[in-house]
C-alpha atoms as a PDB file:
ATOM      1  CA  UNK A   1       0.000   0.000   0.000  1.00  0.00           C
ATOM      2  CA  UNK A   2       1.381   3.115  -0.822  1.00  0.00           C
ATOM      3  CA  UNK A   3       1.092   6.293   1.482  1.00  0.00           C
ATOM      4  CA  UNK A   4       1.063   9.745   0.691  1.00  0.00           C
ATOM      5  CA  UNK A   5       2.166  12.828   2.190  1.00  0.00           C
ATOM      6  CA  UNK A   6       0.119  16.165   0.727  1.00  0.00           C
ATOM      7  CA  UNK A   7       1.843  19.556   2.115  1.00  0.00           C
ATOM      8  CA  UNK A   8       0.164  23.021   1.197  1.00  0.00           C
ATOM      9  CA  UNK A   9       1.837  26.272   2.174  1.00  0.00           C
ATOM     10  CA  UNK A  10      -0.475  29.026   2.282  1.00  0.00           C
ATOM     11  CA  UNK A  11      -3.712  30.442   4.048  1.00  0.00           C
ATOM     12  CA  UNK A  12      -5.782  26.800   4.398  1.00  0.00           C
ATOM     13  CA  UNK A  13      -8.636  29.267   3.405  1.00  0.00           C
ATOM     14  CA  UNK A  14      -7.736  28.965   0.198  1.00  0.00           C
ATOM     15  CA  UNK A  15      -5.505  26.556   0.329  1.00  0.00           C
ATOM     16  CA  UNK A  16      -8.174  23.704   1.674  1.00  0.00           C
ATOM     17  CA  UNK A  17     -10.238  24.765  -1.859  1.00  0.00           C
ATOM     18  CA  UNK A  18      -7.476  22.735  -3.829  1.00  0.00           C
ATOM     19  CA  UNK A  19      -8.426  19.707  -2.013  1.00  0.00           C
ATOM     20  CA  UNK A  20     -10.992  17.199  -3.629  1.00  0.00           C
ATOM     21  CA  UNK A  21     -14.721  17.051  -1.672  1.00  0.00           C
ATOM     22  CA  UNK A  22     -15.704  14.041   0.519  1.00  0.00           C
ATOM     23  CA  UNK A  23     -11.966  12.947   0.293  1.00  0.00           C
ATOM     24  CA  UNK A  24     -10.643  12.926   4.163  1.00  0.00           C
ATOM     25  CA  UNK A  25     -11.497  10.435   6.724  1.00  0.00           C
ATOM     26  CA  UNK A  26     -10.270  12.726   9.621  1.00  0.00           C
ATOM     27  CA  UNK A  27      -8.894  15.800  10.423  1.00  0.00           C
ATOM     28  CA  UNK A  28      -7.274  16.880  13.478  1.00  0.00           C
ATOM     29  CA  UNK A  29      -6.160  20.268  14.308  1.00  0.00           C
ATOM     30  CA  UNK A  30      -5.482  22.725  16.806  1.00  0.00           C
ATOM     31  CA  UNK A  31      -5.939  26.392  15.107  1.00  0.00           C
ATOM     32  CA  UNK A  32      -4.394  29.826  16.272  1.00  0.00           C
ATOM     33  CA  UNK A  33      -6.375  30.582  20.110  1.00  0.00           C
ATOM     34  CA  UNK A  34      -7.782  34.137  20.159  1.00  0.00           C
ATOM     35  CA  UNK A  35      -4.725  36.649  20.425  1.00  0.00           C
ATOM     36  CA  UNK A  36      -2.408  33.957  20.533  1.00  0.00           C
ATOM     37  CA  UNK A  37       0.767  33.248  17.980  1.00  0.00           C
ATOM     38  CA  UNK A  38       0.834  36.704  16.111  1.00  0.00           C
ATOM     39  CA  UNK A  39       3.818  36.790  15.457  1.00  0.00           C
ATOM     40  CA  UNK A  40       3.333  33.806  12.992  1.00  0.00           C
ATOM     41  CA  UNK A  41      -0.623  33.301  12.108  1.00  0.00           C
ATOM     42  CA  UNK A  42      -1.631  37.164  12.884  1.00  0.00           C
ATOM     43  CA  UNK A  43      -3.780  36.641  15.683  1.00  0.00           C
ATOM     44  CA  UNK A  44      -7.507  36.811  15.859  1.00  0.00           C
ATOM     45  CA  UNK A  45      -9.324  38.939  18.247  1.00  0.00           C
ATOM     46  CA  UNK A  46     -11.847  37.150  20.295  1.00  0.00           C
ATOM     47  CA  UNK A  47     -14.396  38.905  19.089  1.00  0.00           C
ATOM     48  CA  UNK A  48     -13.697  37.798  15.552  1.00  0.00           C
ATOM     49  CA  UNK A  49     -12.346  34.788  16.012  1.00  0.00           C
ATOM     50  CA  UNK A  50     -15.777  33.106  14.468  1.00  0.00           C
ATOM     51  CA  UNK A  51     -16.371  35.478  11.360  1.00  0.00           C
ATOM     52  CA  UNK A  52     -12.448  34.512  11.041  1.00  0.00           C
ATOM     53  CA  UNK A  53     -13.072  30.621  11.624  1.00  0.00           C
ATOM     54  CA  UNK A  54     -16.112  29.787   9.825  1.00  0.00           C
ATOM     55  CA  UNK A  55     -14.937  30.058   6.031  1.00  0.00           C
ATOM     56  CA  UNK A  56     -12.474  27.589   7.354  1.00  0.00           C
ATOM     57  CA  UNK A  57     -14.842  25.141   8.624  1.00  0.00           C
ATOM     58  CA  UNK A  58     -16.949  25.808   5.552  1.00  0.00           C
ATOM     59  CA  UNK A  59     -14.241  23.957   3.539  1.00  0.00           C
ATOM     60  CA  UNK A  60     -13.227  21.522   6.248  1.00  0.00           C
ATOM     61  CA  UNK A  61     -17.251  20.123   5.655  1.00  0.00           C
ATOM     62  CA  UNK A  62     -16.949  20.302   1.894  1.00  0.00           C
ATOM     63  CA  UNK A  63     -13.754  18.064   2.129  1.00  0.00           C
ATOM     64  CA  UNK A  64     -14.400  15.822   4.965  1.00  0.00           C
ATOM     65  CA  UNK A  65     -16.087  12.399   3.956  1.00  0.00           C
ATOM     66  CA  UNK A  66     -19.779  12.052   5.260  1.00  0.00           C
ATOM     67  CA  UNK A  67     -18.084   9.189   7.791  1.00  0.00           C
ATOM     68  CA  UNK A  68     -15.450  11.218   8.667  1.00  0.00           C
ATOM     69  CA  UNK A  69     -15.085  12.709  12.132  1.00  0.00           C
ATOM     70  CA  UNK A  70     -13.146  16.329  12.488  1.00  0.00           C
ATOM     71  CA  UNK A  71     -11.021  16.948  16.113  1.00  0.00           C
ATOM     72  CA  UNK A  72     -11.344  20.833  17.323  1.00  0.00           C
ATOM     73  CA  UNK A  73      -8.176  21.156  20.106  1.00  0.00           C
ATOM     74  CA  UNK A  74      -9.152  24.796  21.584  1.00  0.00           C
ATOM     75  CA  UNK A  75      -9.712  26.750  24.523  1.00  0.00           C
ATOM     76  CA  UNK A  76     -11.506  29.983  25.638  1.00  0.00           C
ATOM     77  CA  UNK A  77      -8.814  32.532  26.489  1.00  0.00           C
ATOM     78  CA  UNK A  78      -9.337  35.171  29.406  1.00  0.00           C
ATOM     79  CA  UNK A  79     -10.343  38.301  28.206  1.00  0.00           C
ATOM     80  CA  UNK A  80     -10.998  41.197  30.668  1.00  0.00           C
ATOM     81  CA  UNK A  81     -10.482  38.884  33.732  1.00  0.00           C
ATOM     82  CA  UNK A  82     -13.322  36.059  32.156  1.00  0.00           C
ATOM     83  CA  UNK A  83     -13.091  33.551  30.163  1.00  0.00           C
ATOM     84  CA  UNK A  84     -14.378  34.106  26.766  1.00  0.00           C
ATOM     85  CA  UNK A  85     -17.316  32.711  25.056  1.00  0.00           C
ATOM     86  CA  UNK A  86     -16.115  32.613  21.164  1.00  0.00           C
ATOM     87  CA  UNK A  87     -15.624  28.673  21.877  1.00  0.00           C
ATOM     88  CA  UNK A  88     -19.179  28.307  22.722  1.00  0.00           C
ATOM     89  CA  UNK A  89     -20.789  31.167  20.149  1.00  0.00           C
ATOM     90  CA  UNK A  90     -18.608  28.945  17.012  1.00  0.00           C
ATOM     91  CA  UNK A  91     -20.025  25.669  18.528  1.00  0.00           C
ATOM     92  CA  UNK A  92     -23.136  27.113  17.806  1.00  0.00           C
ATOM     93  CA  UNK A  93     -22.381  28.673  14.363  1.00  0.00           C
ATOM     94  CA  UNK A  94     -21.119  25.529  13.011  1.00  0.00           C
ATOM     95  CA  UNK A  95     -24.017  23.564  14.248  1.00  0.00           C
ATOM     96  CA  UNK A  96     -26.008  26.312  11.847  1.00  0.00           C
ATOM     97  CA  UNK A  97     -23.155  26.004   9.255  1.00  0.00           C
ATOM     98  CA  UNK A  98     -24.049  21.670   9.213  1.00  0.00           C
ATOM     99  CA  UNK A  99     -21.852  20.212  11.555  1.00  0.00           C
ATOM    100  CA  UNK A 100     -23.172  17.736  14.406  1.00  0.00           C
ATOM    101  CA  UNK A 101     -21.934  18.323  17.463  1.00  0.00           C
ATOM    102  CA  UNK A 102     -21.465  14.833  18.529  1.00  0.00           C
ATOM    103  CA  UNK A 103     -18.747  14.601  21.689  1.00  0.00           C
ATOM    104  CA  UNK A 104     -16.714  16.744  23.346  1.00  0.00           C
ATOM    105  CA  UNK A 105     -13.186  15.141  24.432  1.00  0.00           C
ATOM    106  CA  UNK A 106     -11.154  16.794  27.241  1.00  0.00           C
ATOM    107  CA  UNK A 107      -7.096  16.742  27.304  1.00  0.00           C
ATOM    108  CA  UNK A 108      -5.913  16.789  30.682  1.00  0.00           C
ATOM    109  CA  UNK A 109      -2.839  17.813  31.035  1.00  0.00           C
ATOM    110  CA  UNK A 110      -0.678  16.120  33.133  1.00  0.00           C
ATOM    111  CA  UNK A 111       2.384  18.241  33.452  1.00  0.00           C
ATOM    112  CA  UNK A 112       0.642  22.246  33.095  1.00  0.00           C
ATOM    113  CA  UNK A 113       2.855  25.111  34.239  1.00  0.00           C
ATOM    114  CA  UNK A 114       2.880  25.854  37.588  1.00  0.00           C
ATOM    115  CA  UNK A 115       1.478  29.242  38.471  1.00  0.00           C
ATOM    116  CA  UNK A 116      -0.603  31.752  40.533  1.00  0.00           C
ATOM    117  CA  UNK A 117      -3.239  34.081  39.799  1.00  0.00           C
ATOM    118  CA  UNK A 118      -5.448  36.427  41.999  1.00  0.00           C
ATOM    119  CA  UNK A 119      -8.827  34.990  40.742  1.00  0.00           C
ATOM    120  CA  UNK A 120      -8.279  31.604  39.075  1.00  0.00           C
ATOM    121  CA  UNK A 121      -6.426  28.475  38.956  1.00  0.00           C
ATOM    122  CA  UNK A 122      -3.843  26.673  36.841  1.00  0.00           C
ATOM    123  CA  UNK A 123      -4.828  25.689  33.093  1.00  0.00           C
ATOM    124  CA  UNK A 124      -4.614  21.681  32.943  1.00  0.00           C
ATOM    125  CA  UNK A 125      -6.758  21.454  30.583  1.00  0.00           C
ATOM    126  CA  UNK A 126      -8.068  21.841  27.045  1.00  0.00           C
ATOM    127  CA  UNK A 127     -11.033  21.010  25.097  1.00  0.00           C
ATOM    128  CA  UNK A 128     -10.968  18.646  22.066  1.00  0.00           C
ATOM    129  CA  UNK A 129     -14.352  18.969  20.411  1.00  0.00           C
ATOM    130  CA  UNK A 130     -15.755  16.335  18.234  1.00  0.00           C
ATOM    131  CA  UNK A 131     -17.519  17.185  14.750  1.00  0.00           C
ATOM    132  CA  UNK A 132     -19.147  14.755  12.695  1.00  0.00           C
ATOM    133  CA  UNK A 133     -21.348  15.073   8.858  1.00  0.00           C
ATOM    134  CA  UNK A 134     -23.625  12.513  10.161  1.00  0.00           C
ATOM    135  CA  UNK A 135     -24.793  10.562  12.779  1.00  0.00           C
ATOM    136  CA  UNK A 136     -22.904   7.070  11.611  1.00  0.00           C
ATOM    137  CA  UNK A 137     -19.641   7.923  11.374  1.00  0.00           C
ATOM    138  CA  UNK A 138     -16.857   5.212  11.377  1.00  0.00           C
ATOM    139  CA  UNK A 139     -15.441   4.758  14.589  1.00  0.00           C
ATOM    140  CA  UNK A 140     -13.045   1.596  15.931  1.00  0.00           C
ATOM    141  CA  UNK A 141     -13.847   1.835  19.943  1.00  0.00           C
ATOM    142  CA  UNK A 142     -11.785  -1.888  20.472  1.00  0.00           C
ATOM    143  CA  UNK A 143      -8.913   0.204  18.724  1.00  0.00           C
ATOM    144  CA  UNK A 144      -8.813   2.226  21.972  1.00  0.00           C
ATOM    145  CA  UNK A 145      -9.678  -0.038  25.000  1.00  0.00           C
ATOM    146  CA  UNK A 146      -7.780  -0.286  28.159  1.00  0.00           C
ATOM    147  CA  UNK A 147      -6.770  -2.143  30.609  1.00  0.00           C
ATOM    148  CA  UNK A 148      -9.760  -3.621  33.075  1.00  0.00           C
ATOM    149  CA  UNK A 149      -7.145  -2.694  36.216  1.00  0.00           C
ATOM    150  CA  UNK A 150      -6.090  -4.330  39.527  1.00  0.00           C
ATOM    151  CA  UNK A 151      -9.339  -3.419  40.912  1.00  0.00           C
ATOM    152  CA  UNK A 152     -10.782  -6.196  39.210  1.00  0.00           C
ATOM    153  CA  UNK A 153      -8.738  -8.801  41.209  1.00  0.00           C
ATOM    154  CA  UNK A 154     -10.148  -8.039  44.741  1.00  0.00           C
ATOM    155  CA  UNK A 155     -13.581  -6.605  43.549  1.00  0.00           C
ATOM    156  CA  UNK A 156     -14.507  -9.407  41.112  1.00  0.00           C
ATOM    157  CA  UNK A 157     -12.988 -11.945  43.920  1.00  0.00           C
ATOM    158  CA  UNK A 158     -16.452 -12.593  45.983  1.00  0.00           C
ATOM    159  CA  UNK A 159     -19.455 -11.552  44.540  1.00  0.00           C
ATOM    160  CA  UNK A 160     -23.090 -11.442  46.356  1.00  0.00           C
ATOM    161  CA  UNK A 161     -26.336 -12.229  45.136  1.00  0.00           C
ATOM    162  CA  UNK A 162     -26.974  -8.506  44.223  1.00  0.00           C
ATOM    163  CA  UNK A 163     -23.773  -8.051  42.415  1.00  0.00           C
ATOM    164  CA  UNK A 164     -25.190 -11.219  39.853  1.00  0.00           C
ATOM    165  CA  UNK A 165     -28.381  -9.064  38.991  1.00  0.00           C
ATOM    166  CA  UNK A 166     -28.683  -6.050  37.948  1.00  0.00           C
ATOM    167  CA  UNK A 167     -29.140  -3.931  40.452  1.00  0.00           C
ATOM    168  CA  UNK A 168     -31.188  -0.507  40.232  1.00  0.00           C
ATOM    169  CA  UNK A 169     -29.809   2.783  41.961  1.00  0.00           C
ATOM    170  CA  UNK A 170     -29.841   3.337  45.578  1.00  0.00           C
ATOM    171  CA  UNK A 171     -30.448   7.008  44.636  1.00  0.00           C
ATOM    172  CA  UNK A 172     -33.515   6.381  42.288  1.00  0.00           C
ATOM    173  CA  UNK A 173     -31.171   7.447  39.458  1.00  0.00           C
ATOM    174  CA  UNK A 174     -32.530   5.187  36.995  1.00  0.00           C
ATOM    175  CA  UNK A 175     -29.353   3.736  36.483  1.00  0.00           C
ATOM    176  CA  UNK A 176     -28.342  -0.410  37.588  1.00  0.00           C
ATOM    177  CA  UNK A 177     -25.308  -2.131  36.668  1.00  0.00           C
ATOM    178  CA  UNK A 178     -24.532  -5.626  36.941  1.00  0.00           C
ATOM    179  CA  UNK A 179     -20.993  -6.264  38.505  1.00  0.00           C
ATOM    180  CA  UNK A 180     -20.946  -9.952  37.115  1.00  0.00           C
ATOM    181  CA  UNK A 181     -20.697  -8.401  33.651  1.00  0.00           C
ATOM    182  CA  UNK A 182     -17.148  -7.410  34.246  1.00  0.00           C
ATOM    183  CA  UNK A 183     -15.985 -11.153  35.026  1.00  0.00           C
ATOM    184  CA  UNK A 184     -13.698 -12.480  32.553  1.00  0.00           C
ATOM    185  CA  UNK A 185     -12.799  -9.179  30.632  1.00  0.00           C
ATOM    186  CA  UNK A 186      -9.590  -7.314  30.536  1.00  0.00           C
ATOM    187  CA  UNK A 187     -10.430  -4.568  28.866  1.00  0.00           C
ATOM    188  CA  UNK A 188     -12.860  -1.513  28.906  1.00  0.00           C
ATOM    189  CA  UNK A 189     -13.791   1.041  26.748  1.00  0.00           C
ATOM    190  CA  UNK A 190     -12.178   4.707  28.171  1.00  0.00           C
ATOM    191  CA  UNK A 191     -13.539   7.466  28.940  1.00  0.00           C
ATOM    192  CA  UNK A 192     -13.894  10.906  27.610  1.00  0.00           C
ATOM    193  CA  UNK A 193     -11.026  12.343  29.170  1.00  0.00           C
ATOM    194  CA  UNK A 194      -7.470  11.921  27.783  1.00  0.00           C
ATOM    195  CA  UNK A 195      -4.229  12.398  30.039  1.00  0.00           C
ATOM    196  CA  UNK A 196      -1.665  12.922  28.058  1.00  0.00           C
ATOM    197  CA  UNK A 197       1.630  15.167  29.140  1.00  0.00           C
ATOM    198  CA  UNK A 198       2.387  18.112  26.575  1.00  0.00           C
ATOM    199  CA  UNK A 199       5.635  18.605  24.955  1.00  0.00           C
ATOM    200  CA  UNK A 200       6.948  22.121  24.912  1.00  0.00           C
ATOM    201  CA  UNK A 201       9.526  24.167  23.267  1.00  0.00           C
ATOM    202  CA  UNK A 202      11.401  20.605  21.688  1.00  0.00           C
ATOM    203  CA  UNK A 203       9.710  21.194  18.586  1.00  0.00           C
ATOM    204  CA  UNK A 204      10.357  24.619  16.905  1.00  0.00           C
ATOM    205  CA  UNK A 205       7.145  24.966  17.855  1.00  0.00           C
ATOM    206  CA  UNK A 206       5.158  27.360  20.759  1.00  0.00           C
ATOM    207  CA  UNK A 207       1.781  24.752  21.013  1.00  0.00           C
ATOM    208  CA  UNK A 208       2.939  21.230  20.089  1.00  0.00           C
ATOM    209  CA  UNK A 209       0.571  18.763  21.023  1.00  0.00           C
ATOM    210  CA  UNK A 210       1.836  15.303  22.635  1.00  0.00           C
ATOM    211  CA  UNK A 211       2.153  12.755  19.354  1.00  0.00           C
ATOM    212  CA  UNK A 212      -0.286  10.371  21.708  1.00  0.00           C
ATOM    213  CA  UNK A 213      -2.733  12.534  20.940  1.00  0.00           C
ATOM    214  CA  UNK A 214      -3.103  12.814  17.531  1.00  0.00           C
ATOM    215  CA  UNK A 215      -2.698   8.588  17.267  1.00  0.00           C
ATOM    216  CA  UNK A 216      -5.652   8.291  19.678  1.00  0.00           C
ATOM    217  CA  UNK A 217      -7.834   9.258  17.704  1.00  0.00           C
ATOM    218  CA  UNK A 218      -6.761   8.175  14.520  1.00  0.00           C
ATOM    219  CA  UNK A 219      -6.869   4.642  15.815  1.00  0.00           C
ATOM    220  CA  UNK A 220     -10.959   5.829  17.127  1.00  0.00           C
ATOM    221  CA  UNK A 221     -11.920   6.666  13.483  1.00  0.00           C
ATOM    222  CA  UNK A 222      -9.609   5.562  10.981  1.00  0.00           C
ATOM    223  CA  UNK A 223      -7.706   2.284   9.328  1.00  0.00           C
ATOM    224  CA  UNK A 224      -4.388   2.214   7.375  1.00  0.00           C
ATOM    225  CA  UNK A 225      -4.651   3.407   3.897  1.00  0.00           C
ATOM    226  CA  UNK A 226      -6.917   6.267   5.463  1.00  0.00           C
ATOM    227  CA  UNK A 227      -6.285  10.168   5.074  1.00  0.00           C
ATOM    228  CA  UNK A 228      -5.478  12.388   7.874  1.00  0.00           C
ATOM    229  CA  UNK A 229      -5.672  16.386   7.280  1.00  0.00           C
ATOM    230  CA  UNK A 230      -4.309  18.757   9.572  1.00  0.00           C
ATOM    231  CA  UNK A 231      -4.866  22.581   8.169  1.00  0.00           C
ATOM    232  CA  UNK A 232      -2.919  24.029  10.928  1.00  0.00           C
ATOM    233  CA  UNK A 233      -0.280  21.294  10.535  1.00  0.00           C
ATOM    234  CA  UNK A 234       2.679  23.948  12.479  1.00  0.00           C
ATOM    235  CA  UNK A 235       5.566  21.227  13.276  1.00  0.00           C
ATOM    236  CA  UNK A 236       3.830  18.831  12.119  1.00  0.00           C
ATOM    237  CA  UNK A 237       2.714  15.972  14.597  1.00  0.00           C
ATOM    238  CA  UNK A 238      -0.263  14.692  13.308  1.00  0.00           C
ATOM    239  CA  UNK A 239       1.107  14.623   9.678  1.00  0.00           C
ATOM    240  CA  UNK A 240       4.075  11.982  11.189  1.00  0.00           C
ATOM    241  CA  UNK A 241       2.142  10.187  13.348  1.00  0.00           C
ATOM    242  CA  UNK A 242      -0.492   9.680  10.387  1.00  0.00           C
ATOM    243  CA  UNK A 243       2.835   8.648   8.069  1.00  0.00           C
ATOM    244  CA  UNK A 244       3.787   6.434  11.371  1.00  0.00           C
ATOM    245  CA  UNK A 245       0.472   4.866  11.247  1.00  0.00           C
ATOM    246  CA  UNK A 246       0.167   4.158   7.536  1.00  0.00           C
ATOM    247  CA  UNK A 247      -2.218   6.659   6.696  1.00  0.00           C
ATOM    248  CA  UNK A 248      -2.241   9.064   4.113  1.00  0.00           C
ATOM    249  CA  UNK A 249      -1.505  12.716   5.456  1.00  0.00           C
ATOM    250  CA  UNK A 250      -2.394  16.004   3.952  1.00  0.00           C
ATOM    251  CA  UNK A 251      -0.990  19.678   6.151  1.00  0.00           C
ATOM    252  CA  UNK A 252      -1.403  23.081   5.617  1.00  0.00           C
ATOM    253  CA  UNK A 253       0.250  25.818   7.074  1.00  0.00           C
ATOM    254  CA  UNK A 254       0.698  29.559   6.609  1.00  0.00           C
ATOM    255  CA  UNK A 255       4.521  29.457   8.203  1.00  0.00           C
ATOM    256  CA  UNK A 256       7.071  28.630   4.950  1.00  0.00           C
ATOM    257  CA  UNK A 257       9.705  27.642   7.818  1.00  0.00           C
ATOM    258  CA  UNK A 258       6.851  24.951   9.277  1.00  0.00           C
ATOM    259  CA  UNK A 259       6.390  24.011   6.164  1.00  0.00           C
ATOM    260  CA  UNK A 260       9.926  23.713   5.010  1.00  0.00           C
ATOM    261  CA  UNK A 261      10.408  21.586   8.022  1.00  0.00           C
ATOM    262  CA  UNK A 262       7.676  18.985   7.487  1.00  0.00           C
ATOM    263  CA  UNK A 263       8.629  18.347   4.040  1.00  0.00           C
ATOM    264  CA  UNK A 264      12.206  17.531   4.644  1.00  0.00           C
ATOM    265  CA  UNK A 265      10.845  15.261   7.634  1.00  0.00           C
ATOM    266  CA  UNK A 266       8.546  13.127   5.801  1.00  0.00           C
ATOM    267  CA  UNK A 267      10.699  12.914   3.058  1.00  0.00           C
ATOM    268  CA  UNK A 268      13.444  11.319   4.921  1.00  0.00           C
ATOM    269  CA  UNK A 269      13.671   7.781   3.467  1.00  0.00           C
ATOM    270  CA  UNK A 270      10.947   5.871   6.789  1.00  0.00           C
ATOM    271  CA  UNK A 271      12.329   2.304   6.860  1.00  0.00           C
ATOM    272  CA  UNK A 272      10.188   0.168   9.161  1.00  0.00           C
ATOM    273  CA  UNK A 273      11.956  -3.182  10.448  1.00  0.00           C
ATOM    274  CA  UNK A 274       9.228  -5.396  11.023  1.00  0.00           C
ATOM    275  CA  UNK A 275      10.296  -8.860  13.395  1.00  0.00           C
ATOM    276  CA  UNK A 276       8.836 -11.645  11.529  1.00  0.00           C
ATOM    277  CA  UNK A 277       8.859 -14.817  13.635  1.00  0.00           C
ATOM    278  CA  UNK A 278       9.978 -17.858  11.515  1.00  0.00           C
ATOM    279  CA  UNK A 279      10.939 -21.238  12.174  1.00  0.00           C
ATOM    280  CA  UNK A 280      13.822 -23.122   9.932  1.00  0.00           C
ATOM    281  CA  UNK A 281      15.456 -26.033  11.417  1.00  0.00           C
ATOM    282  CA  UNK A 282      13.194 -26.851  14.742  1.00  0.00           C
ATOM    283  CA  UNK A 283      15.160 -22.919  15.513  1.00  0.00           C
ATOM    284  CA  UNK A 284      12.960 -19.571  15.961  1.00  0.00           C
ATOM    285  CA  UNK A 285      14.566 -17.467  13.598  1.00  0.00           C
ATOM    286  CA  UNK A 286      14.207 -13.550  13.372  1.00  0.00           C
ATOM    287  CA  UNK A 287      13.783 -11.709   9.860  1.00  0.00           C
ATOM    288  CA  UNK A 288      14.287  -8.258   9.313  1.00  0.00           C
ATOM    289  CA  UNK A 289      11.830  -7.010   6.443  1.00  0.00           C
ATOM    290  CA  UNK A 290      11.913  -3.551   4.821  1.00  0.00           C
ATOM    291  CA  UNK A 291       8.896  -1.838   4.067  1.00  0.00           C
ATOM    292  CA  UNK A 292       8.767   1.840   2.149  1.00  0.00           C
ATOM    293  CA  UNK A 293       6.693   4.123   3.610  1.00  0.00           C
END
């Protein structure tokens, strides 16, 4: 199978018209914040920031397959000592634009900056909203499953009578579970929230996202041979972990030394050495394959 790598340099604006309709299975992206990086993209006054974004994410629906799923990384900034609503005024406009809201993911942060401020908190977190065409989308939920846990050893270890039935709420909730359902498994399907460490300043880049992040959810809603588009590609971590993953990657970015910098990465000759298990004389022997990227 062979996989391509797509690189634009330019406004995606425009840039995202030269790129053929229903054609990307995901895209994953964390745009300019309000204010932020203006020295590079400009900046975008809060205010704006949706009159700015919405031509964008006009073209993001024209290209994006009606299974495909698009990733929003973003944040409301503070503005005037409170937080900003432009996150939750674009939700809306690109629920009026077509879009289906369908999930919102949150990134937990695991090692934020360390800080004090008279009125709030530190910043551990970020939101990663979830777009979708439709309502069936493809989606791979056993790609992402974890580990059932040590828990499961002691609390699985004796059950009663009531933990064999499903048993209602002692609240009145209206929700039961049935503990015997978890016997015998080893994995669960996660939750909502991803924690994930960022990486910072070992990039060339001010806001590079951990590569874990990108590959989570390209393993949710995509398989190999797939293509990945990232209009606000900056250093370019989603468009190597796509390569990484064998999917076909397409970036855009307004920054000619980003985009200089992705295109000599991914066109560094990838050799993958795959360890092929084979036995020749009654001896496990161990192969070393190539495989072009």
């Amino acid at each position: 199978m062979k996989i391509t790598v797509d690189l634009y340099f330019g406004d995606c604006k425009e840039e995202l018209k030269k790129i053929e309709s229903n054609s990307v299975n995901l895209i994953v992206t964390s745009p300019p914040y309000a204010d932020q990086r203006k020295s590079i993209y400009g900046g975008v006054h809060p205010d704006r920031y949706v009159e700015w974004f919405l031509p964008i994410s006009e073209q993001l629906l024209r290209v994006l397959k009606p299974t495909g799923t698009f990733i929003l990384n973003i944040k409301e900034k503070v503005h005037n000592s409170e937080r900003h609503t432009y996150v939750l005024e674009l939700i809306l406009a690109m629920r009026k634009q077509g879009w289906l809201w369908t999930e919102e993911f949150i990134w937990h942060k695991k090692n934020c900056y360390p800080g004090k401020w008279p009125n709030r908190f530190r910043d551990s977190w970020e939101r990663l909203l979830q777009f979708n065409k439709n309502k069936k989308f493809d989606m791979y939920q056993e790609a992402v499953m974890v580990p059932m846990g040590d828990w499961t050893r002691t609390r699985l270890k004796n059950l009663s009578k009531m933990d064999k039935t499903r048993a209602d709420s002692r609240v009145g909730s209206g929700f039961g579970k049935n503990i015997s359902n978890w016997l015998k498994r080893d994995k669960a399907y996660p939750t909502n929230v991803l924690h994930m460490a960022t990486e910072c300043g070992n990039k060339n880049h001010s806001a590079t996202f951990p590569e874990s992040l990108p590959e989570w959810f390209i393993k949710l809603f995509t398989k190999e041979g797939d293509t990945i588009l990232d209009p606000f590609m900056g250093s370019g971590t989603t468009i190597r972990v796509a390569q990484r993953m064998r999917r076909n990657a397409i970036g855009i970015d307004i920054s000619s030394e980003y985009h200089e910098m992705v295109k000599n990465q991914t066109q560094r000759p990838a050799l993958l050495y795959l360890l092929e298990s084979t036995k020749k004389y009654g001896k496990t022997e161990s192969k070393r394959r190539h495989a072009v990227r």
